[in-house]
C-alpha atoms as a PDB file:
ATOM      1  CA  UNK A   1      13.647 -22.094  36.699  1.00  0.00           C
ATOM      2  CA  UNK A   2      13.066 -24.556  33.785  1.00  0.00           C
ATOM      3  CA  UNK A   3       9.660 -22.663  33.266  1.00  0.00           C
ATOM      4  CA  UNK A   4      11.223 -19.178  33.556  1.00  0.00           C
ATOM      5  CA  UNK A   5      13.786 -19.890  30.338  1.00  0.00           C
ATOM      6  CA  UNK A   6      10.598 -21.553  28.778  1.00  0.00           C
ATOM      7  CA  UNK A   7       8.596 -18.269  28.693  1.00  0.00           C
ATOM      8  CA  UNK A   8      11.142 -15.924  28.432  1.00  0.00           C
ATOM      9  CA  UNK A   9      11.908 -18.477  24.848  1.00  0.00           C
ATOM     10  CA  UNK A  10       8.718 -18.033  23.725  1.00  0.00           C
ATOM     11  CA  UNK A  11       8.305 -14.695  24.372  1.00  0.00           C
ATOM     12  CA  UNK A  12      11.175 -13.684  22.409  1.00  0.00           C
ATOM     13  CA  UNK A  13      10.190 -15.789  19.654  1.00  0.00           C
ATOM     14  CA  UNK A  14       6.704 -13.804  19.513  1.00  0.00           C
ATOM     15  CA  UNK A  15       8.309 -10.944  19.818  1.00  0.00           C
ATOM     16  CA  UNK A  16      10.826 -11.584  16.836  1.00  0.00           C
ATOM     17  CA  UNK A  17       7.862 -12.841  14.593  1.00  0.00           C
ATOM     18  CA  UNK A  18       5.284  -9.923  15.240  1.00  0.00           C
ATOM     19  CA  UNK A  19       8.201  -7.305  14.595  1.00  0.00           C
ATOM     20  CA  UNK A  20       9.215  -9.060  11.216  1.00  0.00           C
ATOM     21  CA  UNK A  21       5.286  -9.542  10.340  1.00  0.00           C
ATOM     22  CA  UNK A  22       5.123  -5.586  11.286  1.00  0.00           C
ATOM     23  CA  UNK A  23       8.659  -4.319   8.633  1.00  0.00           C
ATOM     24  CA  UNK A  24       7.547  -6.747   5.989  1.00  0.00           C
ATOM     25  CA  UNK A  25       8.835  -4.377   2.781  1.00  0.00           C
ATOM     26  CA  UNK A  26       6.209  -6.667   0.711  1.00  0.00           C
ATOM     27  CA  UNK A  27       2.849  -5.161   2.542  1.00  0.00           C
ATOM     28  CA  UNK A  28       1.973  -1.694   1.511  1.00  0.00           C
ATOM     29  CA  UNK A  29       1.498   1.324   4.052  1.00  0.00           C
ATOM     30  CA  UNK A  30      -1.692   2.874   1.305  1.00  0.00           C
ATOM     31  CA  UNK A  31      -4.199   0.766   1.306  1.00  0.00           C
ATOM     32  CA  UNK A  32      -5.854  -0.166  -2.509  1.00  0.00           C
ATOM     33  CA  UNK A  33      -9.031   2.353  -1.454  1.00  0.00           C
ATOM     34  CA  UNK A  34      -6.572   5.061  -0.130  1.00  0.00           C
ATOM     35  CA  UNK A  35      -4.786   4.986  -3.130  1.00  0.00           C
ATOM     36  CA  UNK A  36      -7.887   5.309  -5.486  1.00  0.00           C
ATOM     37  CA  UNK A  37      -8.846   8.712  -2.956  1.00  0.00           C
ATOM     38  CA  UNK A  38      -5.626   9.881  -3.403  1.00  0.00           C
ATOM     39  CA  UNK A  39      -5.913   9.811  -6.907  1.00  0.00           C
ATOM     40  CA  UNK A  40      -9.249  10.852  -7.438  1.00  0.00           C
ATOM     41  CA  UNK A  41      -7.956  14.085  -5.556  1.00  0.00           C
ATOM     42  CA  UNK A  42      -5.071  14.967  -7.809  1.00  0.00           C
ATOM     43  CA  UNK A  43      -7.134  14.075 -11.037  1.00  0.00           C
ATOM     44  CA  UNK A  44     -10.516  14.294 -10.694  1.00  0.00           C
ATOM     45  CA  UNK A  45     -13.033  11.798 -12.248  1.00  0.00           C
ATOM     46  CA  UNK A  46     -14.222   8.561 -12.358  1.00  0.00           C
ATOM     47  CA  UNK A  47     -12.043   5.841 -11.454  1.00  0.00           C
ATOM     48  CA  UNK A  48     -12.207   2.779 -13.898  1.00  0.00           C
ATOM     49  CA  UNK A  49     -10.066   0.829 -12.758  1.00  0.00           C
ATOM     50  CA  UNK A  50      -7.011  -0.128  -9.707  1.00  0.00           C
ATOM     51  CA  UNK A  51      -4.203  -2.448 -10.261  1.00  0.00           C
ATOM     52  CA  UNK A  52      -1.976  -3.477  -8.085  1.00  0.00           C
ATOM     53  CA  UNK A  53       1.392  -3.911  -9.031  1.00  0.00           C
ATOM     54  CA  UNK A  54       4.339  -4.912  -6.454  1.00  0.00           C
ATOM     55  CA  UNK A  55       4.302  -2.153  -3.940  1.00  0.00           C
ATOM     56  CA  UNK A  56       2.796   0.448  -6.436  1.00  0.00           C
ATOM     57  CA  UNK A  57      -0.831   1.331  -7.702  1.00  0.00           C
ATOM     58  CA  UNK A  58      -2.124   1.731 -11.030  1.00  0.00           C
ATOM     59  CA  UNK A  59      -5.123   3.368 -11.390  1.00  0.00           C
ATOM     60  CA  UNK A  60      -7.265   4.835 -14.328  1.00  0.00           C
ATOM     61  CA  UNK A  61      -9.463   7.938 -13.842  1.00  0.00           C
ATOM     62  CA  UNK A  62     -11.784   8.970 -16.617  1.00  0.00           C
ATOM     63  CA  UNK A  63     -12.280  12.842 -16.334  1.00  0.00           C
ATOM     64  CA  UNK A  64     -15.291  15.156 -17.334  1.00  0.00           C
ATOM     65  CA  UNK A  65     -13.731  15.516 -20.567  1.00  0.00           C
ATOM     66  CA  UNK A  66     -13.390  11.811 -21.623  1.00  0.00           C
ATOM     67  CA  UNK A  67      -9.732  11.588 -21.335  1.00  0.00           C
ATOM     68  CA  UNK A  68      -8.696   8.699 -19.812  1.00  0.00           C
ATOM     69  CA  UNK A  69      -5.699   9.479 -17.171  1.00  0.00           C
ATOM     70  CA  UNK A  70      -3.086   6.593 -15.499  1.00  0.00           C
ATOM     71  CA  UNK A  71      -2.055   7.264 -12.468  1.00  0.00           C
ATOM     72  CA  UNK A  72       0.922   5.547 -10.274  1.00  0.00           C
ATOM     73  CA  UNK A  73       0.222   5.705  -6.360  1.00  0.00           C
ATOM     74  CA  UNK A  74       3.382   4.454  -4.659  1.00  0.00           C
ATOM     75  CA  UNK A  75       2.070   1.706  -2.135  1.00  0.00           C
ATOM     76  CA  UNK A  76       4.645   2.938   0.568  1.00  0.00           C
ATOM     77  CA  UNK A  77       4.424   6.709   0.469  1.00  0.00           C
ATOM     78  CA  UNK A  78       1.260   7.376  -1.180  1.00  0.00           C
ATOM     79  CA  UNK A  79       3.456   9.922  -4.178  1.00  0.00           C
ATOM     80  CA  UNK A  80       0.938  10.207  -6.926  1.00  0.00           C
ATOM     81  CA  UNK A  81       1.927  10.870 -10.223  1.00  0.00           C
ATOM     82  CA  UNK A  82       0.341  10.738 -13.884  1.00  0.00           C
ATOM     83  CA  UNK A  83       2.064   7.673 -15.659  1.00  0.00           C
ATOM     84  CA  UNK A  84       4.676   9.089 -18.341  1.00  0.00           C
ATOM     85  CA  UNK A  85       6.094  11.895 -15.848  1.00  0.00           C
END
């Protein structure tokens, strides 16, 4: 009986722990490479350079052109838009 509660403790402990690890808001859903594709698909070009910033992205894409574009790629969703829109 005493080794029944034990487990059945324990168990709910995991349990409680894995599905706070799993809905931790701080962890993105877009990983730092996904976000670069992502971008590299809505502006074309080299990218220079990925920041990470709280949940978001910041990413620079140099285009065929020279211009140098910022991109935000929201860490959660993986909404890309040019920085200034």
């Amino acid at each position: 009986m005493l080794r029944t509660k034990v487990l059945l403790i324990i168990t709910a402990l995991l349990f409680s722990a894995t599905t706070a690890a799993m809905t931790s808001p701080k962890r993105p859903a877009v990983t730092k490479e996904q976000a670069a594709t992502l971008a590299q698909q809505r502006y074309p070009g080299k990218i220079v350079k990925v920041q990470t910033e709280q949940q978001n992205y910041r990413i620079r894409v140099l285009q065929s052109d020279g211009r140098v574009v910022t991109v935000l790629v929201d860490g959660r969703s993986g909404q890309v838009q040019r920085e200034g829109n």
